[in-house]
Protein backbone atom coordinates (compact mmCIF):
# COMPACT_ATOMS: atom_id res chain seq x y z
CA UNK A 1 2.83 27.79 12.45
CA UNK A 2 -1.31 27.74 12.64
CA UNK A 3 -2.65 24.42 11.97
CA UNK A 4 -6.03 26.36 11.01
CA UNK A 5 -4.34 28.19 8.70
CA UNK A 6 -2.99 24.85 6.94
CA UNK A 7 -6.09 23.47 6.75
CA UNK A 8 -7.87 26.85 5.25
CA UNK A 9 -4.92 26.89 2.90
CA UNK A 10 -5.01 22.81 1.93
CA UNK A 11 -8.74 22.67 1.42
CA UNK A 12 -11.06 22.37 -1.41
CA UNK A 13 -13.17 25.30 -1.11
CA UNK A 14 -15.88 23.98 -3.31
CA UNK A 15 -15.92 20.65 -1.16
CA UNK A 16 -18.62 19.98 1.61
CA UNK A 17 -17.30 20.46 5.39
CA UNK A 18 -20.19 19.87 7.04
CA UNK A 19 -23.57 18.88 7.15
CA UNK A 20 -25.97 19.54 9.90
CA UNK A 21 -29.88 19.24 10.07
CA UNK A 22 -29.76 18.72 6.06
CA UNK A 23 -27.73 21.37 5.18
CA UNK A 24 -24.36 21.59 3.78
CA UNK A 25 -21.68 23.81 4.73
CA UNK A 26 -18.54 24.04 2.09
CA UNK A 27 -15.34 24.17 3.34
CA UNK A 28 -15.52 27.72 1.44
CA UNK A 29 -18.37 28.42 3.71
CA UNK A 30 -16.73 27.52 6.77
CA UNK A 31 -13.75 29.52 5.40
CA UNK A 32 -15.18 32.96 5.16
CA UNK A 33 -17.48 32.62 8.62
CA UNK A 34 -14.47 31.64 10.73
CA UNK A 35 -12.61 34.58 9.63
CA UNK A 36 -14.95 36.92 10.11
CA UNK A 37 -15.05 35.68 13.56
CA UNK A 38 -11.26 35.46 13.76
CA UNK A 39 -11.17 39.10 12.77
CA UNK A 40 -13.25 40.26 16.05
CA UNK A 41 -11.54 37.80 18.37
CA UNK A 42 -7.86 38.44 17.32
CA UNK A 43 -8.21 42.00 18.70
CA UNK A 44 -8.93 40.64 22.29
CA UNK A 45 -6.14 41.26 24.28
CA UNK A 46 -6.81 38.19 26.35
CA UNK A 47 -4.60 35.18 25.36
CA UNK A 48 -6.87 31.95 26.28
CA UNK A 49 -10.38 32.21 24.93
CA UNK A 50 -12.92 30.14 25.92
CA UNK A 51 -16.21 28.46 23.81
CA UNK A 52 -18.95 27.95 25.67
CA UNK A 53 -21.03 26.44 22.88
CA UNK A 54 -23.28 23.15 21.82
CA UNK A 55 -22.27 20.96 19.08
CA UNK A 56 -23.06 22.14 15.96
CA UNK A 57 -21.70 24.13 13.24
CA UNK A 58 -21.26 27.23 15.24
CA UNK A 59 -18.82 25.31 17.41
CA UNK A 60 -17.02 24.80 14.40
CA UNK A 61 -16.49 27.75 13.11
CA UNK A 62 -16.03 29.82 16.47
CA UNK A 63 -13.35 26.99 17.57
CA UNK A 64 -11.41 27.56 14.23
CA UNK A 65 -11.52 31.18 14.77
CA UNK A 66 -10.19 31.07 18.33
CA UNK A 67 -7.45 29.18 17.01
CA UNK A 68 -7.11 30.72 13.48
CA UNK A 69 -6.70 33.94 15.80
CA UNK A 70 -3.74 33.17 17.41
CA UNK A 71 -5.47 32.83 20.61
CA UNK A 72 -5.41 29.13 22.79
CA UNK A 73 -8.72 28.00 22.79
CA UNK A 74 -10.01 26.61 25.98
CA UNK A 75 -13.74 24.55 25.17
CA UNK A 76 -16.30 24.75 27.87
CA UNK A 77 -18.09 20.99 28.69
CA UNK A 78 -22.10 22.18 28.80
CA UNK A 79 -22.17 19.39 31.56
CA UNK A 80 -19.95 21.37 33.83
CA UNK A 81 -21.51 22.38 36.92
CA UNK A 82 -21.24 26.58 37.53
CA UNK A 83 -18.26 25.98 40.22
CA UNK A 84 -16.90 23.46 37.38
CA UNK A 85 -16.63 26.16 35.41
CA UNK A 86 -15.78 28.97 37.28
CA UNK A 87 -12.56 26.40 38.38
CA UNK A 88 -11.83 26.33 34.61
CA UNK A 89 -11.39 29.91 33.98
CA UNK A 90 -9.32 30.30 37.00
CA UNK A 91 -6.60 27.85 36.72
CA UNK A 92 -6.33 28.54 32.75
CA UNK A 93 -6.14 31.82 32.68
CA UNK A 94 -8.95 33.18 30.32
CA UNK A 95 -10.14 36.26 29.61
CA UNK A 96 -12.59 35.81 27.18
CA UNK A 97 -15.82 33.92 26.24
CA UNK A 98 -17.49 33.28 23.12
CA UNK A 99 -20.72 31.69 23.14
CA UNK A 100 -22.58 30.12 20.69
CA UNK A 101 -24.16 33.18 19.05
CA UNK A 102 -20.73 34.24 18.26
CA UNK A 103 -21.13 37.27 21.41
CA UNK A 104 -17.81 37.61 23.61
CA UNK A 105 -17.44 38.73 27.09
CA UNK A 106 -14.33 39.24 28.93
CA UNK A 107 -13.72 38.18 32.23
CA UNK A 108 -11.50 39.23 34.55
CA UNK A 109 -8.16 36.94 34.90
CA UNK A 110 -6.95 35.54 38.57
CA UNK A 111 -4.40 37.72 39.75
CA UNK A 112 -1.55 34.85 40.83
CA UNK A 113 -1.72 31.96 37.87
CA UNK A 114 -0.41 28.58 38.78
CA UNK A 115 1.64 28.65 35.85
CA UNK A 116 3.40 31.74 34.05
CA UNK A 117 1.51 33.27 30.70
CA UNK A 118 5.48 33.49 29.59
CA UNK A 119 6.01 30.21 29.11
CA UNK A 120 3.00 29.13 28.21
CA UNK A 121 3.30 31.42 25.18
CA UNK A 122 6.36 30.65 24.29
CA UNK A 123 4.72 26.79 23.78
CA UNK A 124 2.65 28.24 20.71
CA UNK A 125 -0.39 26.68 22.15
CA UNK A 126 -3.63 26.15 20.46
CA UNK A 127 -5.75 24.33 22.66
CA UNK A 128 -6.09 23.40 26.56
CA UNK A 129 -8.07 20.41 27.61
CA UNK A 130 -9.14 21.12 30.88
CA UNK A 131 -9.14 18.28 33.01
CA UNK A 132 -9.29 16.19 36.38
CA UNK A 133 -6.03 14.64 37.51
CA UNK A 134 -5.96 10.77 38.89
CA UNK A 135 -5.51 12.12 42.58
CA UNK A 136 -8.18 15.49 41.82
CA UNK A 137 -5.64 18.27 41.31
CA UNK A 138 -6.90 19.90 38.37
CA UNK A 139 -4.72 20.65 35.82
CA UNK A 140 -5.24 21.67 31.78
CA UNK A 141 -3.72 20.00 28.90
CA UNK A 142 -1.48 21.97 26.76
CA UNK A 143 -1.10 21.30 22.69
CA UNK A 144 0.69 23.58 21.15
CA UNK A 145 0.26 24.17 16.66
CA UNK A 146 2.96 21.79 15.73
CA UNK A 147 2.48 18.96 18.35
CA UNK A 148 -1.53 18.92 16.83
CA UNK A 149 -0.32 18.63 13.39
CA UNK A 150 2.29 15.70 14.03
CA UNK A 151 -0.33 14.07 16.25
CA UNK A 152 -3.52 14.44 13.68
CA UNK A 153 -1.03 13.25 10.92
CA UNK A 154 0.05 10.65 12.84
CA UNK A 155 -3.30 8.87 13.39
CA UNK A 156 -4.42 9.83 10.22
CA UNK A 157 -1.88 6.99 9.15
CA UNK A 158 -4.23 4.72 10.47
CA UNK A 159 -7.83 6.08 9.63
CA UNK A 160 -6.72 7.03 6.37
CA UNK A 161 -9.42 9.52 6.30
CA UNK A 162 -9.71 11.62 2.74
CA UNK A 163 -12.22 13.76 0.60
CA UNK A 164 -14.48 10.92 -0.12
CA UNK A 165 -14.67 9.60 3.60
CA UNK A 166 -17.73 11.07 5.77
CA UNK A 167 -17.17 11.06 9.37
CA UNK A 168 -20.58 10.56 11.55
CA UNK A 169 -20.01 12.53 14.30
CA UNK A 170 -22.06 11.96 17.62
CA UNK A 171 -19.12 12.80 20.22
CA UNK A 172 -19.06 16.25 22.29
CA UNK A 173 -17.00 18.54 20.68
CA UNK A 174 -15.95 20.32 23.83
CA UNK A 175 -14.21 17.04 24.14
CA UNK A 176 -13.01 15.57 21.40
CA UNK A 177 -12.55 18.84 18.76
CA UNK A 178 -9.04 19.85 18.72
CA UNK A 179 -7.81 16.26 17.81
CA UNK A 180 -10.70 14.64 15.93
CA UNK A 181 -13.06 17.47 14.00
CA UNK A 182 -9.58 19.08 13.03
CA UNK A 183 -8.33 16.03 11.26
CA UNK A 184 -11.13 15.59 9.16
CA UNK A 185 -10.99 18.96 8.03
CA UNK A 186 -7.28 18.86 7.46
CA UNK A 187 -7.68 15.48 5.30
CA UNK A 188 -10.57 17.51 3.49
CA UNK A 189 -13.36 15.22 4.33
CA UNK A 190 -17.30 15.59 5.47
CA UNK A 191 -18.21 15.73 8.94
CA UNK A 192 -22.00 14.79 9.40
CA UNK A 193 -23.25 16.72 12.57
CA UNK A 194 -26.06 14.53 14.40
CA UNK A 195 -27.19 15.86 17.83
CA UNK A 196 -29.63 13.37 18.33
CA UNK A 197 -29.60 10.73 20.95
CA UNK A 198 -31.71 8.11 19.22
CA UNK A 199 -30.23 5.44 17.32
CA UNK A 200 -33.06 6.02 14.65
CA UNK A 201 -32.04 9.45 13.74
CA UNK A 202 -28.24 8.76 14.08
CA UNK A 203 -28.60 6.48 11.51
CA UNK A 204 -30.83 8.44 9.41
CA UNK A 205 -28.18 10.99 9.31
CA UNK A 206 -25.61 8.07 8.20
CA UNK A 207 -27.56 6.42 5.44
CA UNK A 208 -29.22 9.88 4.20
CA UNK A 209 -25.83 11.78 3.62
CA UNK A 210 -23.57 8.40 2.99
CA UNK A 211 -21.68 8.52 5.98
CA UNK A 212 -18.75 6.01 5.01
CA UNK A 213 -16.43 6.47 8.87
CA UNK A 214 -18.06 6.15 12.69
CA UNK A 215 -15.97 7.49 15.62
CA UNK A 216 -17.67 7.16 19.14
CA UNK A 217 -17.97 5.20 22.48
CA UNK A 218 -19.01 1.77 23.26
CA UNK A 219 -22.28 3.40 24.42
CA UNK A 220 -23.42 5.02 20.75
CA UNK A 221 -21.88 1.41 19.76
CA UNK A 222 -24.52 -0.57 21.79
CA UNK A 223 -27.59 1.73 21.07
CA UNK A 224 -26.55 1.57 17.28
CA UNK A 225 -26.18 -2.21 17.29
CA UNK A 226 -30.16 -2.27 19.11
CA UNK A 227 -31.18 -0.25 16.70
CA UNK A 228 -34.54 -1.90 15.72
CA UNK A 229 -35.84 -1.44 12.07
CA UNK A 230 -33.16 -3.84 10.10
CA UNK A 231 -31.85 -1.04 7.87
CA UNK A 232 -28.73 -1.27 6.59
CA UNK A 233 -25.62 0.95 6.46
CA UNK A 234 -24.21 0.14 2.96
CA UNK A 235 -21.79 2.63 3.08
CA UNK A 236 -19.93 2.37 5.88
CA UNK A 237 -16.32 1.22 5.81
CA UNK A 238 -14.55 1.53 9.33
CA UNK A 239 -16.18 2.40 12.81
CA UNK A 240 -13.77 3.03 15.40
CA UNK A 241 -14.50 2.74 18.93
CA UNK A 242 -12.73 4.90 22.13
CA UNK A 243 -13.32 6.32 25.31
CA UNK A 244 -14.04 3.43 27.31
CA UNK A 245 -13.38 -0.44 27.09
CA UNK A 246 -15.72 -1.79 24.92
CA UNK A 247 -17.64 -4.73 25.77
CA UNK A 248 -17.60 -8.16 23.73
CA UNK A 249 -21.13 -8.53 23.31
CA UNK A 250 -21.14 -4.50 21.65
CA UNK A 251 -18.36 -5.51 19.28
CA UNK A 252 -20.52 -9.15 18.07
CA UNK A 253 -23.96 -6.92 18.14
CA UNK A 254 -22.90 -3.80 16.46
CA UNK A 255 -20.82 -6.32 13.83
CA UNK A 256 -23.72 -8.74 13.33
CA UNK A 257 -25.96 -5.88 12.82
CA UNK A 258 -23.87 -3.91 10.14
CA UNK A 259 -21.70 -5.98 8.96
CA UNK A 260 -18.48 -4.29 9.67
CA UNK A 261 -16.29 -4.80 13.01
CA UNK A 262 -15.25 -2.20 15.75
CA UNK A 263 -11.92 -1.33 15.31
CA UNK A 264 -10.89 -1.04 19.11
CA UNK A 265 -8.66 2.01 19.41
CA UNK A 266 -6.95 3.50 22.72
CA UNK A 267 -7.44 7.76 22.73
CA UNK A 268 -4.94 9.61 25.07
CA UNK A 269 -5.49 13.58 25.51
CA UNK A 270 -1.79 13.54 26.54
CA UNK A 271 -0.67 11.72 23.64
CA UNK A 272 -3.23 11.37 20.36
CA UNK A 273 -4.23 7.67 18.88
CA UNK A 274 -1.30 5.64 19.55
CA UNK A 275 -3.28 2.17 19.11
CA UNK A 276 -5.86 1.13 17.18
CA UNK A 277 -7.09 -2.81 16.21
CA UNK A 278 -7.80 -2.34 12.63
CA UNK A 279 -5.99 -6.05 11.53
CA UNK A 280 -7.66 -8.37 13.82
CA UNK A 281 -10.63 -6.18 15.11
CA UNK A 282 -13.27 -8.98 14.39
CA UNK A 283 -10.72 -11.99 15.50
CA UNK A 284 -9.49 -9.97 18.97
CA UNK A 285 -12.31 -7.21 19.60
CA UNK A 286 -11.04 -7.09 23.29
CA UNK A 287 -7.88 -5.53 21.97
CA UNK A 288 -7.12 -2.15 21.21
CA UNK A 289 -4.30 -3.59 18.53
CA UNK A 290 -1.15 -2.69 17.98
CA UNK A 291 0.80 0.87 17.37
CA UNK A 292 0.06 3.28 14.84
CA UNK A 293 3.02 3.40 12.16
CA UNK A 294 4.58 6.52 14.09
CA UNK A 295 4.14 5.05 17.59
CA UNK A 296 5.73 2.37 20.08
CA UNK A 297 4.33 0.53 23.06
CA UNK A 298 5.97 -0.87 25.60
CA UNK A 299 4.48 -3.01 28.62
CA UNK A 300 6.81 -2.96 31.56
CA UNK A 301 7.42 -5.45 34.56
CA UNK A 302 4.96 -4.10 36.54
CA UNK A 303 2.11 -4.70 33.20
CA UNK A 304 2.16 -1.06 33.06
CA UNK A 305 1.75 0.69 29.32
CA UNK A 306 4.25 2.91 28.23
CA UNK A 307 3.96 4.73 24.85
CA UNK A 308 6.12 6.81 22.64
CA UNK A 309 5.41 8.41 19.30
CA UNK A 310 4.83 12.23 17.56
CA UNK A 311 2.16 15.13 18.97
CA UNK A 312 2.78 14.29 22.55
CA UNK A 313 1.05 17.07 24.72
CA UNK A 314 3.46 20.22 25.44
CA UNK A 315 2.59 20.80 29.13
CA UNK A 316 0.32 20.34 32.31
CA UNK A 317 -0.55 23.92 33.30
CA UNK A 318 -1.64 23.84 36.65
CA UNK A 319 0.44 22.33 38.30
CA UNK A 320 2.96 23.78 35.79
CA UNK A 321 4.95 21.25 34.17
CA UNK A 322 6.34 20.52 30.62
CA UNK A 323 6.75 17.47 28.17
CA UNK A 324 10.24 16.79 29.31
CA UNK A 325 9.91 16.97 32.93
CA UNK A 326 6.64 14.43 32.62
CA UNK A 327 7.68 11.72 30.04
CA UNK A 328 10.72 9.29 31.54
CA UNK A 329 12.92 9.78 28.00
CA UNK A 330 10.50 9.47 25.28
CA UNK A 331 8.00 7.31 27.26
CA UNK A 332 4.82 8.79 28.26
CA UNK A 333 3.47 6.41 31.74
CA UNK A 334 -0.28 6.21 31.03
CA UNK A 335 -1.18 4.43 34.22
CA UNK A 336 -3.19 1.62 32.07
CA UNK A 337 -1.91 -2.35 32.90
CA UNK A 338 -2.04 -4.29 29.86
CA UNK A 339 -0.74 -7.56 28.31
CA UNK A 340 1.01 -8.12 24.67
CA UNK A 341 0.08 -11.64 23.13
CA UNK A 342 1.92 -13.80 20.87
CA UNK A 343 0.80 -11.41 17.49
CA UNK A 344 1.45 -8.46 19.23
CA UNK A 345 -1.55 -7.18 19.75
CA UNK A 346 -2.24 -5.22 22.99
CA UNK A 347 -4.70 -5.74 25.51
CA UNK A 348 -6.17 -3.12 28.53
CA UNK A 349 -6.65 -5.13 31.83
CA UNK A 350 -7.52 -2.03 33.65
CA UNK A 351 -6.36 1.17 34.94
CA UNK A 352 -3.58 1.92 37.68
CA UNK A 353 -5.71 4.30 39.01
CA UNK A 354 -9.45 4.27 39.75
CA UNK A 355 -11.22 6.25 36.38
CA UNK A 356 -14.65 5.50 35.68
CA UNK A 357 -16.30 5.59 31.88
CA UNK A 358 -19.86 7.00 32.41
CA UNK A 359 -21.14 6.34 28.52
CA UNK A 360 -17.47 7.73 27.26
CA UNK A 361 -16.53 10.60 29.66
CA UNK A 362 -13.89 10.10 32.65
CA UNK A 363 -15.18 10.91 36.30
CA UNK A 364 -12.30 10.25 38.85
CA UNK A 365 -13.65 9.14 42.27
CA UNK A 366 -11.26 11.23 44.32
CA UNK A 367 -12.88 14.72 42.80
CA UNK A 368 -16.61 13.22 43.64
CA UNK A 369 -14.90 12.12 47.26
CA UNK A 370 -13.52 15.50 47.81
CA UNK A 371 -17.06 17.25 46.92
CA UNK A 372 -18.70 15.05 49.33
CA UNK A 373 -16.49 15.10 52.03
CA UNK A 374 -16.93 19.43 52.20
CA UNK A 375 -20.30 18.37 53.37
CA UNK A 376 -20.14 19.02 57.61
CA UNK A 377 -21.99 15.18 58.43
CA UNK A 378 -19.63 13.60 56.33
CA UNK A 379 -16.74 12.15 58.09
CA UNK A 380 -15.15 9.96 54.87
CA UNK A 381 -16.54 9.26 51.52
CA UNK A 382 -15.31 6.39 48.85
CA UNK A 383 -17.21 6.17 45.41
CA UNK A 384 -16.40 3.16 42.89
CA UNK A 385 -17.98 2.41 39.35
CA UNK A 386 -20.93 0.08 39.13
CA UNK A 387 -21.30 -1.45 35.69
CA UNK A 388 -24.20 -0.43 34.13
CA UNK A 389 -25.92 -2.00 30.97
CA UNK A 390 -26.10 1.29 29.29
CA UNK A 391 -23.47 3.84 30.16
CA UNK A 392 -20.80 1.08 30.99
CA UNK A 393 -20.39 2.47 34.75
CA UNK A 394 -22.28 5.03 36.85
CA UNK A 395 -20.51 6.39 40.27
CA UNK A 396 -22.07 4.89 43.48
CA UNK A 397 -21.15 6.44 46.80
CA UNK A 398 -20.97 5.20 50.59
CA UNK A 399 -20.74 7.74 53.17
CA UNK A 400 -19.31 7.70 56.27
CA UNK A 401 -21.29 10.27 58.98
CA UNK A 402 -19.64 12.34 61.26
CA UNK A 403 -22.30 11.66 63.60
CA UNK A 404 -23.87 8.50 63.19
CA UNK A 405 -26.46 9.64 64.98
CA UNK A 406 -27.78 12.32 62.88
CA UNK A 407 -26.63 11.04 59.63
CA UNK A 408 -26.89 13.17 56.36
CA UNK A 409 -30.00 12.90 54.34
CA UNK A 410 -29.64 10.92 50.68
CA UNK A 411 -31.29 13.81 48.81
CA UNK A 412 -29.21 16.54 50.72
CA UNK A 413 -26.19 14.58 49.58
CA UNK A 414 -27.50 14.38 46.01
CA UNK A 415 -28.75 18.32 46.21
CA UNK A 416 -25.07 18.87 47.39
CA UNK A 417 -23.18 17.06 44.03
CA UNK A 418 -25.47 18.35 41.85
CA UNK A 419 -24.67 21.87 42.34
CA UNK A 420 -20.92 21.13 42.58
CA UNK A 421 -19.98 18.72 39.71
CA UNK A 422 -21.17 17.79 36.27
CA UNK A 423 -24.56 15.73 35.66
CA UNK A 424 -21.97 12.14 35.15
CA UNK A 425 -20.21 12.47 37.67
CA UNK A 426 -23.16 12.58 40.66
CA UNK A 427 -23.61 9.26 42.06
CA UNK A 428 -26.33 7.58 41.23
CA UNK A 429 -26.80 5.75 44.98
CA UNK A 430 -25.26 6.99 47.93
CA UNK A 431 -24.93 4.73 50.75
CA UNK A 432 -24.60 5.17 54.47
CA UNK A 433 -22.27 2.60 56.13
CA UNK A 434 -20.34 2.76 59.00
CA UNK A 435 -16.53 2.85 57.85
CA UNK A 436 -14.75 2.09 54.38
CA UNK A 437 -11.66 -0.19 53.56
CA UNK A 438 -8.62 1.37 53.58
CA UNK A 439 -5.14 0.58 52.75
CA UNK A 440 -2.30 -0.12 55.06
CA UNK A 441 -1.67 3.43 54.61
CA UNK A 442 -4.68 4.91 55.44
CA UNK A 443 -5.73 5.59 52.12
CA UNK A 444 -9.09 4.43 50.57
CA UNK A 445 -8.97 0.80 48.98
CA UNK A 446 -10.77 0.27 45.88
């Protein structure tokens, strides 16, 4: 099974897919392009492709094609630093590139894989989401054709997205794509492309092309809801809010200010949209609700959330494990402590581990700690999340010298992450103190 070629054969050719800087793409449109492209990528004899483009219809279309040619696409973050990305291609195994232009360039695959191309075949995968573990191993997401479709359906259960819904979209695609953008095209309905950052034009784009559906982060949420001229957004029907938690005075503005409440939802690349608050979103905005028709949630003695439920991810690839050696049964452990209350709703009261939300994407300390600490004059490093009015949290960093004496200078440090790791994830204050807490076991407290 190909889940693009179930949505090429479900859809309305004469129906709009897309629109983009004013102009309309039809899903005929979109159609013909992406197999064109599929045509040149299928014969690459590499079997994970990566897309190394910007959002916009070109991502589209190239991502499709990857897919729609049998290959496992692999999407390339444009804030990855060059070792970022260089760490990407290794541990997943591609040999090929597309870039935004459509152009393709092969590179050459690491001899010894941490996982084997056998079994990862044999998984029918579509799509790895390259990621950073809780402890900074790496390790890449696997979702293979049919665990996409039973996931997208799933949550679709809940959105109830269809050909007269059209989804603002202001997310990265490199992020969100393979779960998101495909469900809207599988439920045949518009995606409106804005790649602005102001609130103005976002909502331009919105009221200009009737965008009826809203999908981001508590961070578009709070620029939206500050949004100064008074307009209104008469056609909006359900905005949906992920990523990070999302702060009680974003849920009041945002609803005061359209008229329509954020429906809290939790997003899991491991396991889809399991819960989403779209019954008491404007009574409980602090909750992310309760489970999606197909899904179950359980929080165990230790206030730990476990979930269960369709399209649960196939594999970690590096290091190599599958579904059933990860989940304990059916349960998927997603390291978030929660509470149920008396209606059942669910709430998040933080992570097991030590994520930070930087304006909707993850940084994990231990990966910024690790860059750091290859730095000669520094001894230890521990960085925590500082709220921040805007992004939600930025990384802050105190450093430990080797020599005290000659301690390492602020910008070198700074120099040092920005060359190493993505533009979020560099600290925005780094800190030189003489020792950090650590645990009992000598790890680093938090």
């Amino acid at each position: 099974m190909n889940i693009v070629e179930r949505i090429f054969r479900d859809a309305d050719r004469s129906a709009v897919a897309l629109i983009s800087e004013g102009q309309e793409v039809t899903y005929g449109s979109l159609i013909e392009q992406a197999e064109a492209a599929a045509a040149r990528i299928a014969a690459l004899p590499a079997a994970q492709v990566a897309l190394d483009c910007p959002n916009g219809v070109a991502h589209v279309v190239l991502a499709l094609a990857i897919v729609r040619a049998g290959k496992c696409l692999v999407p390339m973050a444009g804030e990855l630093s060059q070792r970022e990305r260089e760490r990407v291609l290794r541990e997943t195994g591609v040999g090929a590139i597309v870039n935004g232009h459509g152009e393709i360039r092969s590179v050459p695959v690491a001899d010894e894989l941490g996982f084997d191309q056998n079994a990862l075949a044999a998984l029918n995968p579509a799509f790895i989401r390259f990621s950073s573990g809780t402890t900074g191993t790496s390790k890449g997401i696997v979702l293979s054709h049919e665990s996409l479709l039973a996931r997208v359906t799933a949550a679709n259960r809940g959105l109830g997205i269809g050909p007269a819904d059209r989804v603002v979209w202001i997310l990265p695609m490199a992020h969100h794509f393979a779960v998101s953008i495909m469900l809207y095209l599988l439920h045949g309905a518009t995606t409106i492309i804005e790649n602005s950052h102001l609130a103005e034009d976002v909502l331009s784009a919105a009221t200009t092309h009737d965008g009826t559906v809203l999908y981001g982060a508590p961070f578009h949420h709070a620029m939206l809801a500050a949004e100064g001229s008074g307009r209104a957004w008469p056609k909006l029907r359900l905005a949906v809010s992920t990523a990070a938690t999302l702060p009680l005075a974003t849920a009041q503005a945002f609803d005061q200010r359209y008229g329509v409440p954020l429906a809290q939802g939790l997003g899991i690349i491991e396991v889809g949209l399991p819960l989403l608050n779209l019954e008491r979103s404007r009574e409980k905005p602090a909750s992310v609700g309760r489970p999606l028709p197909d899904y179950a949630a359980e929080v165990r003695s230790e206030g730990e959330l476990f979930l269960r439920g369709p399209g649960m991810f196939d594999a970690y690839l590096h290091p190599w494990r599958t579904r059933a050696e990860v989940l304990e049964g059916e349960w998927f452990h997603t390291g978030d402590l929660a509470r149920i209350d008396e209606d059942g709703d669910i709430h998040l009261l933080g992570r097991s581990h030590s994520v930070i939300n930087v304006a909707g994407l993850k940084c994990f300390p231990e990966e910024i700690e690790a860059v750091l600490c290859e730095m000669p004059e520094v001894h230890r490093a521990r960085v925590i999340g500082k709220p921040n009015a805007r992004f939600g949290a930025v990384p802050v960093a105190e450093i430990v010298p080797r020599d005290p004496v000659n301690p390492p200078k602020i910008s070198a440090l700074a120099a040092y992450c920005r060359g190493a790791l993505a533009r979020y994830k560099v600290p925005v204050e780094f800190k030189l103190v003489e020792s950090v807490p650590l645990t009992p076991s000598g790890k680093i407290q938090r």
